[in-house]
PDB file of N, CA and C in Angstrom:
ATOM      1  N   UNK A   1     -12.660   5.275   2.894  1.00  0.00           N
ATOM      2  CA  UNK A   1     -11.984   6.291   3.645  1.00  0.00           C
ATOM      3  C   UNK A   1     -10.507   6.296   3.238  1.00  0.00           C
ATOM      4  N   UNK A   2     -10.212   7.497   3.012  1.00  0.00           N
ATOM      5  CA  UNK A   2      -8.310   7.603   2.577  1.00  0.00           C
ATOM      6  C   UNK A   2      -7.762   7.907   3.995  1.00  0.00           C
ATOM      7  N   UNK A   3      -6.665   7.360   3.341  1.00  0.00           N
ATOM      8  CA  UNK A   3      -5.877   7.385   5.097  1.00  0.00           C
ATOM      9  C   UNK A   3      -4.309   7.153   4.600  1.00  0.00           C
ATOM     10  N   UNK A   4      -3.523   8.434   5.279  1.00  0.00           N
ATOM     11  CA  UNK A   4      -2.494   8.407   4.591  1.00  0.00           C
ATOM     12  C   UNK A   4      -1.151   8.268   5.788  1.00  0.00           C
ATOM     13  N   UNK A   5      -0.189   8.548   5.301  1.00  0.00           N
ATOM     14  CA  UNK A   5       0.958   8.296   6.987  1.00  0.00           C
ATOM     15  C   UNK A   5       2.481   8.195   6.152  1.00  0.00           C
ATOM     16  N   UNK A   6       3.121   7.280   6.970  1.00  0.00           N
ATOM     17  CA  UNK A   6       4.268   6.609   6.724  1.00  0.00           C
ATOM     18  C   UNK A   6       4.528   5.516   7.826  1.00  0.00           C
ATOM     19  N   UNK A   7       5.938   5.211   7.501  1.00  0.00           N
ATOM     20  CA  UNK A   7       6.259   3.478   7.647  1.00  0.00           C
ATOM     21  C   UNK A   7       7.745   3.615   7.536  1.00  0.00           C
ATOM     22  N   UNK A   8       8.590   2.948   8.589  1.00  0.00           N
ATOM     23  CA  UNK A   8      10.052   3.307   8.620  1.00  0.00           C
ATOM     24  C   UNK A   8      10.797   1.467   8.823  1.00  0.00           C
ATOM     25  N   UNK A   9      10.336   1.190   7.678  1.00  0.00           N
ATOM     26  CA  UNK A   9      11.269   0.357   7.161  1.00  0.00           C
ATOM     27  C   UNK A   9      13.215   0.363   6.863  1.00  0.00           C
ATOM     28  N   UNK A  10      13.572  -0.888   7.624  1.00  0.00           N
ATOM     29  CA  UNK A  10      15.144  -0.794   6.891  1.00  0.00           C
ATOM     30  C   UNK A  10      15.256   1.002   7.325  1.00  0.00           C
ATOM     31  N   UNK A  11      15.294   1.812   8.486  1.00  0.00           N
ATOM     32  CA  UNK A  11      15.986   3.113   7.660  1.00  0.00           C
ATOM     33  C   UNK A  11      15.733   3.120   6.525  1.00  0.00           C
ATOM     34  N   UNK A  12      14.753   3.241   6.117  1.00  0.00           N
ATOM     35  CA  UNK A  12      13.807   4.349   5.069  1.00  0.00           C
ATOM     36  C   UNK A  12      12.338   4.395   4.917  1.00  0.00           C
ATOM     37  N   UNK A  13      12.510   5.882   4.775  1.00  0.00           N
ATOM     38  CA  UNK A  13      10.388   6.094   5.292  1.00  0.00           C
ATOM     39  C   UNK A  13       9.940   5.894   3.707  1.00  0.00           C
ATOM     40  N   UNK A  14       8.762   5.097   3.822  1.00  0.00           N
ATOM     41  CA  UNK A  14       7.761   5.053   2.814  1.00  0.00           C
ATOM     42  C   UNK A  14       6.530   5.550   3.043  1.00  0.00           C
ATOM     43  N   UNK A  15       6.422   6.691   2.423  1.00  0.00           N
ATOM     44  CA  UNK A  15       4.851   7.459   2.465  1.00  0.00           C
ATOM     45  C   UNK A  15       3.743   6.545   2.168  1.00  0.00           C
ATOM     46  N   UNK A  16       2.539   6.345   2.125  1.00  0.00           N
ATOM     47  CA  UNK A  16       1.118   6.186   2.070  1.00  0.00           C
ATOM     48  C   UNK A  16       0.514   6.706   1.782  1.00  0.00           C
ATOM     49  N   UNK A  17      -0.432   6.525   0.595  1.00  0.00           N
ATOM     50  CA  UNK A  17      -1.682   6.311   0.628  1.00  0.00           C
ATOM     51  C   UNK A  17      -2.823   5.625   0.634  1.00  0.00           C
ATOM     52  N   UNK A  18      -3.756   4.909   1.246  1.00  0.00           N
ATOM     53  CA  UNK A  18      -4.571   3.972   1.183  1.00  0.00           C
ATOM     54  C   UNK A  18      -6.062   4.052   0.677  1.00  0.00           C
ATOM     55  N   UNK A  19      -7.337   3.732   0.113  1.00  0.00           N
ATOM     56  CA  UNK A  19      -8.575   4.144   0.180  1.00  0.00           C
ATOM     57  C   UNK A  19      -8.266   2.323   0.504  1.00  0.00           C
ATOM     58  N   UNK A  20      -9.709   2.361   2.123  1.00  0.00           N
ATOM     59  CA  UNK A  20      -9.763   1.463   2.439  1.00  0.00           C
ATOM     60  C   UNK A  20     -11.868   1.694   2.856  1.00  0.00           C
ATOM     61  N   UNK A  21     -11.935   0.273   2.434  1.00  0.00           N
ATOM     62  CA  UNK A  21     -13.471   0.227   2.644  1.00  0.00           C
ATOM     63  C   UNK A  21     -13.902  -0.372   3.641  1.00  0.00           C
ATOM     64  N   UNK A  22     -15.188  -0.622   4.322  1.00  0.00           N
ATOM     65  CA  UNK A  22     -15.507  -1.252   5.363  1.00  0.00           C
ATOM     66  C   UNK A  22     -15.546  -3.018   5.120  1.00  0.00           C
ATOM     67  N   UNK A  23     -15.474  -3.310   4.345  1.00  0.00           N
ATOM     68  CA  UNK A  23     -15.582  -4.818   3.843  1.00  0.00           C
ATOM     69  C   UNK A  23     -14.629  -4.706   2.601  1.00  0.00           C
ATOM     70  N   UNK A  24     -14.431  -6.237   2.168  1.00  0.00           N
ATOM     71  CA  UNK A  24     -13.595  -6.901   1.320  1.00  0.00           C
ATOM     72  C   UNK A  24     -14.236  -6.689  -0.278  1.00  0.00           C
ATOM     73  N   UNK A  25     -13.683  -6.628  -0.817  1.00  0.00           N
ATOM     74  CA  UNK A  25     -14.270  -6.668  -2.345  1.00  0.00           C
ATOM     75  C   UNK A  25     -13.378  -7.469  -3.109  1.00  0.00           C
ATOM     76  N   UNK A  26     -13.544  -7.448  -4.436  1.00  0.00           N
ATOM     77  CA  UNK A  26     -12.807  -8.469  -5.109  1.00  0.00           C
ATOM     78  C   UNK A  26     -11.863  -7.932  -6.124  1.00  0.00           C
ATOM     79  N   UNK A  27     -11.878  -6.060  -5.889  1.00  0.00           N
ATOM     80  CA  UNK A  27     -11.433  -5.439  -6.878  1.00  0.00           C
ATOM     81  C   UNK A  27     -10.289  -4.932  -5.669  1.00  0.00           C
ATOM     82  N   UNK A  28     -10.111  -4.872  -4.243  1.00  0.00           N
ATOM     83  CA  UNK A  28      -9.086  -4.630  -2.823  1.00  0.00           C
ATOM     84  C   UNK A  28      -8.309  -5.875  -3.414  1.00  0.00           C
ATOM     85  N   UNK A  29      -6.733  -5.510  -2.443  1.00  0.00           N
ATOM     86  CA  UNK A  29      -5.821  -6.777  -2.640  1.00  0.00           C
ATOM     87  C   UNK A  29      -5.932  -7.483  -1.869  1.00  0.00           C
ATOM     88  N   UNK A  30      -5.614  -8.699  -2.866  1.00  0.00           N
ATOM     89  CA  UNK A  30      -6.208  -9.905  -1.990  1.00  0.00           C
ATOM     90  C   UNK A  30      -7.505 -10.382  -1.619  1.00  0.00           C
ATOM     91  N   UNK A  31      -8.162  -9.361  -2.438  1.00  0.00           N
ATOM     92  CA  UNK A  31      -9.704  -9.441  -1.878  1.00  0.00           C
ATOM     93  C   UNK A  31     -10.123  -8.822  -0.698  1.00  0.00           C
ATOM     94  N   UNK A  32      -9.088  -8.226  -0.335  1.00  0.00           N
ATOM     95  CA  UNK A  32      -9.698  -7.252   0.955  1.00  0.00           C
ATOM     96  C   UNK A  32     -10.074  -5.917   1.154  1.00  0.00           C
ATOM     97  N   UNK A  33      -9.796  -5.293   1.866  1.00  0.00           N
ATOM     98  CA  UNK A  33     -10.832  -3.341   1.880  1.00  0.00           C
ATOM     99  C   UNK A  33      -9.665  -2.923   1.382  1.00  0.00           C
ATOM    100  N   UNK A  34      -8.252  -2.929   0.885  1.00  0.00           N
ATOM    101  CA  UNK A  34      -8.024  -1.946   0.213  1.00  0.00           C
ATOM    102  C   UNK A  34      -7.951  -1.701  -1.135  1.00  0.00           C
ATOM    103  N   UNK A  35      -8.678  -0.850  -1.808  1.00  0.00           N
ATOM    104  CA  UNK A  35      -8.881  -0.412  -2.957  1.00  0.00           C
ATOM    105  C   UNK A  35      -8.032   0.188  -3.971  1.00  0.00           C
ATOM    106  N   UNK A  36      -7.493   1.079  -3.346  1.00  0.00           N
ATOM    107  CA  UNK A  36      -6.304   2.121  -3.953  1.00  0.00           C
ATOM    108  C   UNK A  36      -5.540   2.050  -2.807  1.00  0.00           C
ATOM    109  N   UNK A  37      -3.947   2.283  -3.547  1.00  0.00           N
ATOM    110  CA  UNK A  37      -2.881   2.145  -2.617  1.00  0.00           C
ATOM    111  C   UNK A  37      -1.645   2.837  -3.618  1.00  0.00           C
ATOM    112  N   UNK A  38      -1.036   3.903  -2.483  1.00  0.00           N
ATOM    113  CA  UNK A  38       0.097   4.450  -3.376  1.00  0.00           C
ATOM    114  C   UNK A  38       1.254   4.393  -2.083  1.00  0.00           C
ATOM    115  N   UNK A  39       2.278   4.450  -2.640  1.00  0.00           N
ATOM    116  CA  UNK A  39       3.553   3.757  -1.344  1.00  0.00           C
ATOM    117  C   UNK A  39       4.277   4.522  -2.079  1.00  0.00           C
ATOM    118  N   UNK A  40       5.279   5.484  -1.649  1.00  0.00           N
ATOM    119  CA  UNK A  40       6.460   6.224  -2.263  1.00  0.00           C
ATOM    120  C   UNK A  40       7.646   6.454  -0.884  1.00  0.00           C
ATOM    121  N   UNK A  41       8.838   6.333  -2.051  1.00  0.00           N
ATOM    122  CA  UNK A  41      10.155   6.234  -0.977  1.00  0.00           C
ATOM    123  C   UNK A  41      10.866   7.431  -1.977  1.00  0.00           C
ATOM    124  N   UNK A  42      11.207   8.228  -1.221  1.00  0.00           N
ATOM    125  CA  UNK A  42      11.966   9.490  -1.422  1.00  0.00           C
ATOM    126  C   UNK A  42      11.201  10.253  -2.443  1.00  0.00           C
ATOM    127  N   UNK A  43       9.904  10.163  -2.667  1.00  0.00           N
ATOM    128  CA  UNK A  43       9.146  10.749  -3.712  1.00  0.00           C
ATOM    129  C   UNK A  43       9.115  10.165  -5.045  1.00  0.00           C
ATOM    130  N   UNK A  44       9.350   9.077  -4.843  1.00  0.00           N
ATOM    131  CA  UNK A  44       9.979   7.842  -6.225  1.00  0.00           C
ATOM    132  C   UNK A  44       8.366   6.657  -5.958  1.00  0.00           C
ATOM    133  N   UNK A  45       7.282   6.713  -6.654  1.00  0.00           N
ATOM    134  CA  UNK A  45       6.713   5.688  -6.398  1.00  0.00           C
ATOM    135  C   UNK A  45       7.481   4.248  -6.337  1.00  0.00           C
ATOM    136  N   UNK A  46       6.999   3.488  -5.479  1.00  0.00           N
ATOM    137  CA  UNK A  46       7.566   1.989  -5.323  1.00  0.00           C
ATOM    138  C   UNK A  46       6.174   1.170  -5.466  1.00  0.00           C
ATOM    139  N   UNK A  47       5.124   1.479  -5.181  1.00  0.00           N
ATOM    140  CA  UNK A  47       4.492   0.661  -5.721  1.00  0.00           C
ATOM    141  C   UNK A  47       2.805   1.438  -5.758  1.00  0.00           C
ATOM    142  N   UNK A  48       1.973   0.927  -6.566  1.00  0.00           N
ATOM    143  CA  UNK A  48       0.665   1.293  -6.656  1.00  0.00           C
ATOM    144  C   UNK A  48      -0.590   0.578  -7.167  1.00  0.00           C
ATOM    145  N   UNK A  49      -1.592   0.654  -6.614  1.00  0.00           N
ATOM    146  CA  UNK A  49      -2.444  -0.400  -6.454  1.00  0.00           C
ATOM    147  C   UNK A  49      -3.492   0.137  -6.708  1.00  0.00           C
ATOM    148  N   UNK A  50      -4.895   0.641  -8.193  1.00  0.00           N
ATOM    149  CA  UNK A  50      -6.045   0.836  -8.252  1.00  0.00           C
ATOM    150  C   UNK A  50      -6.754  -0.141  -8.537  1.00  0.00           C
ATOM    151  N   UNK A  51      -7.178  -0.891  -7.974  1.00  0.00           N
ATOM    152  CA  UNK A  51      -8.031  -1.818  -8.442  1.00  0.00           C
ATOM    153  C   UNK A  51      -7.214  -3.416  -9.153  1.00  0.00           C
ATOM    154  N   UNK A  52      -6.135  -3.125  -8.898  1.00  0.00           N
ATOM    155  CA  UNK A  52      -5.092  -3.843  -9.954  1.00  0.00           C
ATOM    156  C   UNK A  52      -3.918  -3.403  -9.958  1.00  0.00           C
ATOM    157  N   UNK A  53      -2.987  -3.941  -9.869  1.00  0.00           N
ATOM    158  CA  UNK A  53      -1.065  -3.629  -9.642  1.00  0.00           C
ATOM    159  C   UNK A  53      -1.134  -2.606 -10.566  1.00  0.00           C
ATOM    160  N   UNK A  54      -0.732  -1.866 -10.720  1.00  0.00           N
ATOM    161  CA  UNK A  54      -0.256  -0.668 -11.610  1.00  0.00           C
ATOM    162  C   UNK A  54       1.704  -0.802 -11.369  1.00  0.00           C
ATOM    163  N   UNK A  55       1.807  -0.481 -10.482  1.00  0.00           N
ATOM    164  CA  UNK A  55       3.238  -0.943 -10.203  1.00  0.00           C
ATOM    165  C   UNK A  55       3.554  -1.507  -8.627  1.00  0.00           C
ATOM    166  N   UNK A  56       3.749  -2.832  -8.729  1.00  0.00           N
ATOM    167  CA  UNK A  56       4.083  -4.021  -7.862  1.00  0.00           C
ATOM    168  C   UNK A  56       5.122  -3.569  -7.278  1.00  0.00           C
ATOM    169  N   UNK A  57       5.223  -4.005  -6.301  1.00  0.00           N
ATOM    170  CA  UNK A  57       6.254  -3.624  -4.726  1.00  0.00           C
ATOM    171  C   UNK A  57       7.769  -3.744  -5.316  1.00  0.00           C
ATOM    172  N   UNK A  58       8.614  -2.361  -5.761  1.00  0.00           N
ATOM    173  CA  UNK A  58      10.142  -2.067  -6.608  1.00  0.00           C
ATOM    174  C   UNK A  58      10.810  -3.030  -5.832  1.00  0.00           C
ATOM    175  N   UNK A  59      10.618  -2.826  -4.312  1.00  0.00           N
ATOM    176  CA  UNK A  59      11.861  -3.888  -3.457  1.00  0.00           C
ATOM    177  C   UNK A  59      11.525  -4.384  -2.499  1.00  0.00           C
ATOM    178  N   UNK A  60      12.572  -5.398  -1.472  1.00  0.00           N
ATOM    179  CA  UNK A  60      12.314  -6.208  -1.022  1.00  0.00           C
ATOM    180  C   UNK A  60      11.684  -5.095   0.342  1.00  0.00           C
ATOM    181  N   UNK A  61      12.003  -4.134   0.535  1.00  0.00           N
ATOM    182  CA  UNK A  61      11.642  -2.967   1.711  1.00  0.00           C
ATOM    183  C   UNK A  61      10.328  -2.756   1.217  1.00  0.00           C
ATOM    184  N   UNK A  62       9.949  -2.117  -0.295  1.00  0.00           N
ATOM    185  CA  UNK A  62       8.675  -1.987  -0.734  1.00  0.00           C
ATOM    186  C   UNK A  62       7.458  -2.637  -0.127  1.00  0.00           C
ATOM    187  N   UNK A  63       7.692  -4.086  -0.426  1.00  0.00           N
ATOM    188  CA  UNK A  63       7.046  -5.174  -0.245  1.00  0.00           C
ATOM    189  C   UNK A  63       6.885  -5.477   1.008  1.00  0.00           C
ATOM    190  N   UNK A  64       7.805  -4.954   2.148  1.00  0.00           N
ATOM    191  CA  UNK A  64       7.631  -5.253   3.554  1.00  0.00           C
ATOM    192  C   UNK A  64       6.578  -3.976   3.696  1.00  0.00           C
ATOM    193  N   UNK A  65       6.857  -2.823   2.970  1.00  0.00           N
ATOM    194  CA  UNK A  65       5.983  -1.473   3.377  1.00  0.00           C
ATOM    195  C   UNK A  65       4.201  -2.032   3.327  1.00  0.00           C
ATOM    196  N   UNK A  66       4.042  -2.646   1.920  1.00  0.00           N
ATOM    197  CA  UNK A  66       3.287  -3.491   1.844  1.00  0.00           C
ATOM    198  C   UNK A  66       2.146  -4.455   2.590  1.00  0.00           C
ATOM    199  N   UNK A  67       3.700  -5.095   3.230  1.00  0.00           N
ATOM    200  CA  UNK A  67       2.699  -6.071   3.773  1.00  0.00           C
ATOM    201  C   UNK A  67       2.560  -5.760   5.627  1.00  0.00           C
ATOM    202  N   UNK A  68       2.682  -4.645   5.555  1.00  0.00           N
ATOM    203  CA  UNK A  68       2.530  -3.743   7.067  1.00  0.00           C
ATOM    204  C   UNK A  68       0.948  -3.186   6.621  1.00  0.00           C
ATOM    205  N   UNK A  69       0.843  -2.506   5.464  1.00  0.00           N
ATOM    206  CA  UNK A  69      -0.429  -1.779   4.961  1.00  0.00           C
ATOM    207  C   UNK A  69      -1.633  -2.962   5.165  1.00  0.00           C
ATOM    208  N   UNK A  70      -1.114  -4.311   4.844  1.00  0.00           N
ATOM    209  CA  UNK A  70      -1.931  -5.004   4.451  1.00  0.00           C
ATOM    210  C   UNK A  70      -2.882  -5.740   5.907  1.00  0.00           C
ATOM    211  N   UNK A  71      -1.451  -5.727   6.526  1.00  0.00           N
ATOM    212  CA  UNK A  71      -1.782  -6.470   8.031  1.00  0.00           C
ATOM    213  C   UNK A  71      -3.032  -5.604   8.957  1.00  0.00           C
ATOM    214  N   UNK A  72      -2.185  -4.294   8.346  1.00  0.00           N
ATOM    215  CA  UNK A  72      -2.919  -3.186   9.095  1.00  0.00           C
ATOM    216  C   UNK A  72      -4.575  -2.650   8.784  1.00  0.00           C
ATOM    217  N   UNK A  73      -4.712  -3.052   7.688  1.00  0.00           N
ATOM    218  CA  UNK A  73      -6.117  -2.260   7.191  1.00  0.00           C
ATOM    219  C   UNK A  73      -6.653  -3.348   6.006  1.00  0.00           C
ATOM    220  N   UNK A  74      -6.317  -4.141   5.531  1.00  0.00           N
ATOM    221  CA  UNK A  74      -6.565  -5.567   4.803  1.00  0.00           C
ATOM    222  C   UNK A  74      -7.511  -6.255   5.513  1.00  0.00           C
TER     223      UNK A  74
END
């Protein structure tokens, strides 16, 4: 299921996108349901996730956007 939003880190919004599955796989981060993951701050990807980092969390805000996605649907 895709599931998209935002996240207001530090004063600044980071958009979402997630495909999250009902269980963990080994190809989700961390081994968990999410599959695909796209995170953008001002329309600037910061980070993206198919199956495999494509581009890893730009900053230390990124990475908090991150690990909110992760808590949340991981």
């Amino acid at each position: 299921m895709w599931k998209e939003g935002a996240i207001l880190v530090r004063g600044k919004v980071y958009h979402y996108e997630v495909k999250v599955y009902s269980s963990g796989s080994e190809y989700g981060i961390e081994g968990g349901k999410i599959s695909k993951l796209l995170i953008r701050e001002g329309g600037k990807e910061v980070a993206s996730y198919d199956r495999g980092w494509d581009v890893e969390p730009t900053s230390e805000e990124a990475g908090l956007a991150l690990a909110i996605l992760i808590k949340e649907h991981n």
